[in-house]
Protein backbone atom coordinates (compact mmCIF):
# COMPACT_ATOMS: atom_id res chain seq x y z
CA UNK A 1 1.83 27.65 -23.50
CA UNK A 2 2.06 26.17 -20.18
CA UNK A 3 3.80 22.94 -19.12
CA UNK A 4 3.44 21.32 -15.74
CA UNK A 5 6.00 18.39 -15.42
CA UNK A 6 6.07 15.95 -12.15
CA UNK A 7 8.95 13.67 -11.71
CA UNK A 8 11.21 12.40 -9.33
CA UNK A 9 13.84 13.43 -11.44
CA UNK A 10 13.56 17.01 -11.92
CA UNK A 11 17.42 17.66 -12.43
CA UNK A 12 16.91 15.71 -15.79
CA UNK A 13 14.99 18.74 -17.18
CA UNK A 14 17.18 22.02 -17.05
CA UNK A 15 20.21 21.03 -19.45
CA UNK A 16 17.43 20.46 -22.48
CA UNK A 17 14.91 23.57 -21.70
CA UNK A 18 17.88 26.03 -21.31
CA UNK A 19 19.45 25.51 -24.53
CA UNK A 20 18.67 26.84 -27.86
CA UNK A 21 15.32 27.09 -29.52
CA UNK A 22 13.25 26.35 -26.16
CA UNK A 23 15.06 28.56 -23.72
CA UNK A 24 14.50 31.60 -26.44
CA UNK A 25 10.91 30.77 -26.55
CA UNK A 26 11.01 30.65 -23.13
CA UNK A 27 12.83 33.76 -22.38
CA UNK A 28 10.36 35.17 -25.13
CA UNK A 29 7.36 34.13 -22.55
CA UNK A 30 6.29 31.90 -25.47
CA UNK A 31 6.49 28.62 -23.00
CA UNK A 32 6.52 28.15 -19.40
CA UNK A 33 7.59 24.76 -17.87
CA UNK A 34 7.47 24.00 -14.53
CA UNK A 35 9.15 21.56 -13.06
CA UNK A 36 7.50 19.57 -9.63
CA UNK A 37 9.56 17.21 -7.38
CA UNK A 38 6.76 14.13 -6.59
CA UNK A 39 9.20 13.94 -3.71
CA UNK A 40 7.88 16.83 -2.11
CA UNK A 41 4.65 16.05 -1.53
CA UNK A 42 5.87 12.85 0.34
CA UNK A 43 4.78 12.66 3.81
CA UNK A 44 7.37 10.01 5.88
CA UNK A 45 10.39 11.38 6.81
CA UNK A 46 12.60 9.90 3.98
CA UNK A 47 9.96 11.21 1.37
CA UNK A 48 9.53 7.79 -0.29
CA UNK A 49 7.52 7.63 -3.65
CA UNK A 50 7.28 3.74 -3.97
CA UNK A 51 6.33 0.66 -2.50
CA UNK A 52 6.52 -3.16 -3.30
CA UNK A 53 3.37 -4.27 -5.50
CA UNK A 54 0.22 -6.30 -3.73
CA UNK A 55 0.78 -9.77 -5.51
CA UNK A 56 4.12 -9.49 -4.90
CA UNK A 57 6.43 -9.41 -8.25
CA UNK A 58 9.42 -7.50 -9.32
CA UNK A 59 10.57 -3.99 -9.26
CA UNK A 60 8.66 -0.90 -7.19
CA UNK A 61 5.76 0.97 -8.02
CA UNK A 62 5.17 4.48 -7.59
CA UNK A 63 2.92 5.40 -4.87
CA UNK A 64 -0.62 6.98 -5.06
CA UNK A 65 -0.48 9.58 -2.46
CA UNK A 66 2.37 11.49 -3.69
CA UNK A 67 1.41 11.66 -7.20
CA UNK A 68 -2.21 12.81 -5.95
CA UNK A 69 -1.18 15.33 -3.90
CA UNK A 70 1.26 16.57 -6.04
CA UNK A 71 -0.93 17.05 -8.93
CA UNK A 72 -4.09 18.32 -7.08
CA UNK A 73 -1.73 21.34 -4.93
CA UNK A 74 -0.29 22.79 -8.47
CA UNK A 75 -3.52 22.19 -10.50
CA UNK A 76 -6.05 22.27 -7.63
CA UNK A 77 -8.98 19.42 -7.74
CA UNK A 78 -10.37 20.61 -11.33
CA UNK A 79 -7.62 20.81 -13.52
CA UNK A 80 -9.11 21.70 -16.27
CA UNK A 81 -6.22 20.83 -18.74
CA UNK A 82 -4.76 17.37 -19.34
CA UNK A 83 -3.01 15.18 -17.42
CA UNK A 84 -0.79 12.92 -19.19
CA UNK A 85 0.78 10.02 -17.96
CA UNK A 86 3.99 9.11 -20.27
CA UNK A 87 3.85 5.70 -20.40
CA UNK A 88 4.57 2.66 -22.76
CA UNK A 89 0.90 1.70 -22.43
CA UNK A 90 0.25 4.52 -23.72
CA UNK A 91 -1.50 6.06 -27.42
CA UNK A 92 2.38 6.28 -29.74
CA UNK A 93 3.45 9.26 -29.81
CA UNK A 94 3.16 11.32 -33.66
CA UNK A 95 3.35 14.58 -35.23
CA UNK A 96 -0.60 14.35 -35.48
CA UNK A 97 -0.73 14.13 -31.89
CA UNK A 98 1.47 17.26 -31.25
CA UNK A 99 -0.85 19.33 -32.85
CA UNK A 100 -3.50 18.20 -31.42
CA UNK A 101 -2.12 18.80 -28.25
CA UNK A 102 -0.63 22.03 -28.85
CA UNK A 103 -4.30 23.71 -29.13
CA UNK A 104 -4.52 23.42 -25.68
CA UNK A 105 -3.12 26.24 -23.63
CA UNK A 106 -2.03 24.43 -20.68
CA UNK A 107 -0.39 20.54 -19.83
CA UNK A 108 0.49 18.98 -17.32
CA UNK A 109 2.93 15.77 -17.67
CA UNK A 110 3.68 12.51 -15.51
CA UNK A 111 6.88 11.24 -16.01
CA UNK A 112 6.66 7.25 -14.82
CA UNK A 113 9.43 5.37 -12.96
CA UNK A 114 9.96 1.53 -11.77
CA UNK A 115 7.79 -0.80 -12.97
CA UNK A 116 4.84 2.27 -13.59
CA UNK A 117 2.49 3.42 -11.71
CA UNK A 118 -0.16 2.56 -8.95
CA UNK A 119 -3.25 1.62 -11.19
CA UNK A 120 -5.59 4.44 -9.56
CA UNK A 121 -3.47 7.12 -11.12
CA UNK A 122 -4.39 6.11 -14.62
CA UNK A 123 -7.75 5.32 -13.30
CA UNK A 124 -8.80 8.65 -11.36
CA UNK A 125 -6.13 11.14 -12.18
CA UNK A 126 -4.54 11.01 -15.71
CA UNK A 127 -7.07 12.05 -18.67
CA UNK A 128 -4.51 10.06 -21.37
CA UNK A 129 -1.26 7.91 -21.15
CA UNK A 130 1.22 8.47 -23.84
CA UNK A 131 4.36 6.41 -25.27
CA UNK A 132 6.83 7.81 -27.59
CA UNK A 133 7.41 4.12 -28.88
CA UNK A 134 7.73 0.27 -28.29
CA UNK A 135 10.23 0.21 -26.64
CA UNK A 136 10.93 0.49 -22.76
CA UNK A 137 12.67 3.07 -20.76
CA UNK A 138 14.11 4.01 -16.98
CA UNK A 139 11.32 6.67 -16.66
CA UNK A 140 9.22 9.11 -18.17
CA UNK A 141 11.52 12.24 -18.20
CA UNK A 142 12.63 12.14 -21.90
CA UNK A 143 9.42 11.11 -23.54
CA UNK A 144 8.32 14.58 -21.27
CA UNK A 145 11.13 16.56 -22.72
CA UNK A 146 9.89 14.48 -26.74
CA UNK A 147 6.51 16.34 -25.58
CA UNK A 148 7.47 19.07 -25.06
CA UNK A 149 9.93 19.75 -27.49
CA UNK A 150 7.96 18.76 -30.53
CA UNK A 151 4.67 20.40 -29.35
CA UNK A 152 6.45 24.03 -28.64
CA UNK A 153 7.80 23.76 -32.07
CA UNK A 154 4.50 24.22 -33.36
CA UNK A 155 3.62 27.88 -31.48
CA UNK A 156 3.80 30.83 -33.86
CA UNK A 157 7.11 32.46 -33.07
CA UNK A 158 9.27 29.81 -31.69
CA UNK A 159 11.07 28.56 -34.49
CA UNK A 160 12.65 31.65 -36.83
CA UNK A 161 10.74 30.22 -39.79
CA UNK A 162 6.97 31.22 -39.69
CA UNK A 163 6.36 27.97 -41.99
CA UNK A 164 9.02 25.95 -40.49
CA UNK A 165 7.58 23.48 -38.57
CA UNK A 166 5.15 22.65 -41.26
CA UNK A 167 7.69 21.56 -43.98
CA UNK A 168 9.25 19.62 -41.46
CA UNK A 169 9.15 15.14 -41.76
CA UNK A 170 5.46 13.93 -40.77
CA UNK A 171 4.33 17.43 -40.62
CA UNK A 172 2.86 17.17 -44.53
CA UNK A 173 2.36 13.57 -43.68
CA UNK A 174 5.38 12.43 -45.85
CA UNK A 175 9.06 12.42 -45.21
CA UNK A 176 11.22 15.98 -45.57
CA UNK A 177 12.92 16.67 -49.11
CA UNK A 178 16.58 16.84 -48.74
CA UNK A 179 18.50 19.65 -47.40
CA UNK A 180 21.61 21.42 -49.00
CA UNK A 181 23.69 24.48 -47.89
CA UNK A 182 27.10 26.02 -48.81
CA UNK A 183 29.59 25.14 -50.41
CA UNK A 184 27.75 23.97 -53.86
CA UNK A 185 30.81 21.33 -54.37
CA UNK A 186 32.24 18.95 -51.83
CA UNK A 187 34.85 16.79 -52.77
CA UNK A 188 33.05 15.97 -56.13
CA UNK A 189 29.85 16.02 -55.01
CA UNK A 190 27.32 19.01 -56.14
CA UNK A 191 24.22 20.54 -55.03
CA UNK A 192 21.45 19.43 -57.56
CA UNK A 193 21.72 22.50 -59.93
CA UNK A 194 17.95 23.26 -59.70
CA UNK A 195 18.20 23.93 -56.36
CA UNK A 196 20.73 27.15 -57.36
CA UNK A 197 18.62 28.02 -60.41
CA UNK A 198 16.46 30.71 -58.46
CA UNK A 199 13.28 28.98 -60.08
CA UNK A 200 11.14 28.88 -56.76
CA UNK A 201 8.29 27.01 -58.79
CA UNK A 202 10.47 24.26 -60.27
CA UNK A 203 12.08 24.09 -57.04
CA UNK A 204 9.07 23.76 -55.48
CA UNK A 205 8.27 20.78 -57.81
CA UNK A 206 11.39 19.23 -57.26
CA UNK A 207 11.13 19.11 -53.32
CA UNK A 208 7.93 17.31 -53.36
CA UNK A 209 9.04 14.96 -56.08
CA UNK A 210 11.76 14.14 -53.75
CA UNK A 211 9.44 14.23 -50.38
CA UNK A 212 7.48 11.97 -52.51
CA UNK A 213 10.55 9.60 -53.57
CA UNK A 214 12.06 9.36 -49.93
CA UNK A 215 9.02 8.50 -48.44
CA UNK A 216 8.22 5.99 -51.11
CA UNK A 217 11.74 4.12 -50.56
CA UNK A 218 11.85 4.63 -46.42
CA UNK A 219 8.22 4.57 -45.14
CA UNK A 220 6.17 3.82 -47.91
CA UNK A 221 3.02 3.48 -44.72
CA UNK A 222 3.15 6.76 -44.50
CA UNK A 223 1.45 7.11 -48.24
CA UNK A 224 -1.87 5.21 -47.18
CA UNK A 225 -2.80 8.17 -45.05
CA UNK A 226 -0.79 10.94 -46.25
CA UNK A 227 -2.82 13.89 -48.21
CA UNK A 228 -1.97 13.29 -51.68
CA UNK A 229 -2.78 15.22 -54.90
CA UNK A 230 -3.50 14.10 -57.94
CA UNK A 231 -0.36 14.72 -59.30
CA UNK A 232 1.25 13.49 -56.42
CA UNK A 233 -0.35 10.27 -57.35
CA UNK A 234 1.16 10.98 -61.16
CA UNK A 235 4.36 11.70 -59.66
CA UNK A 236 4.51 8.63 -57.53
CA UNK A 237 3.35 6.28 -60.40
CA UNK A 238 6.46 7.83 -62.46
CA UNK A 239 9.22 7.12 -59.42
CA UNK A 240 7.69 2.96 -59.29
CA UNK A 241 7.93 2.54 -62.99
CA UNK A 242 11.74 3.65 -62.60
CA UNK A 243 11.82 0.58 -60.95
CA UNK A 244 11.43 1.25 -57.63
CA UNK A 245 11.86 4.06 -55.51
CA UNK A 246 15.30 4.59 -55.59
């Protein structure tokens, strides 16, 4: 999958992308980000990218040429993949929207700065404007690197795990059943002992009991939308008249 990224910080970007899972999946030809300097395509001699707002106001906003021509000399006038502006006006971020986004082949990514942008870039050139919460940042260069983390995650053969990524938190819709590892006892405290029974089916019944029970007591939202079974349902019903969800 291909990544386009525009900024005016592009030094932000090579720290996260050569490190660990994405720099395998990139050395594995799996992703390709690019990385554009806005700066670049400024045309004044100190390559500015901003200007004071008509109306006057506070802060800068990022200029309209330089965005433009930035965008149109990678992708050329058609793009023909999306152009998303990361922005906190934007659609909120989610695991739904990764993989909806990851069946594309090809994105390209504006990373905001100042006060945002000139209003004719979301109006001419961006094809959606996406926030990864409410809440307000210095720019748009982590919510880029949120993108693109979460999104490669989802192509076949980055993660080891084939069926990684779909057991993960939000991916099922619920929350992720806890997670144990070695040693089975830790100053008093043990590993739940079906968890080192080798009974894949009960354990398989006790991590979505448990999904089921952490999702109820930290984000019961989640359950209005979340696929649930009929025994999920059954199970769910059994955890409230416990007297809670705890």
């Amino acid at each position: 999958m291909e990544f386009d990224v525009f900024t005016l910080l592009p030094e932000v970007f090579p720290p996260y992308l050569n490190s660990s899972i994405l720099n395998r999946a990139s050395e594995h030809g799996l992703i390709d980000v690019r990385i554009h300097n806005i700066r670049d395509w400024a045309t004044d001699k100190h390559h500015v990218t901003d200007d004071e707002p008509y109306g006057g106001g506070g802060g800068m906003v990022m200029k309209v040429e330089p965005v433009f021509a930035a965008v149109e000399s990678v992708l050329g006038p058609e793009a023909g993949c999306p152009i998303i502006l990361l922005t906190p006006q934007g659609r909120v971020f989610s695991q739904k929207i990764a993989m909806e986004l990851v069946r594309n082949a090809h994105l390209a990514l504006i990373c905001g700065r100042y006060e945002g942008v000139d209003e004719r870039i979301r109006e001419h050139l961006v094809t959606d404007e996406i926030s990864i919460g409410d809440y307000v940042l210095t720019g748009g260069e982590l919510p880029a690197l949120i993108l693109i983390d979460a999104i490669s995650r989802l192509i076949p053969g980055v993660l080891g795990d084939p069926d990684g990524a779909m057991d993960d938190s939000h991916a099922t819709g619920l929350l992720e059943y806890p997670h144990y590892t070695r040693p089975a006892e830790f100053r008093g405290w043990d590993v739940p002992e079906i968890l080192l029974s080798g009974d894949h089916a009960k354990i398989q019944k006790w991590r979505r009991e448990q999904s089921l029970r952490r999702t109820l007591k930290r984000r019961p939202d989640l359950l209005e939308s979340a696929p649930l079974s009929e025994m999920d349902r059954k199970v769910l019903k059994k955890i409230e008249g416990e007297g809670g969800n705890s």
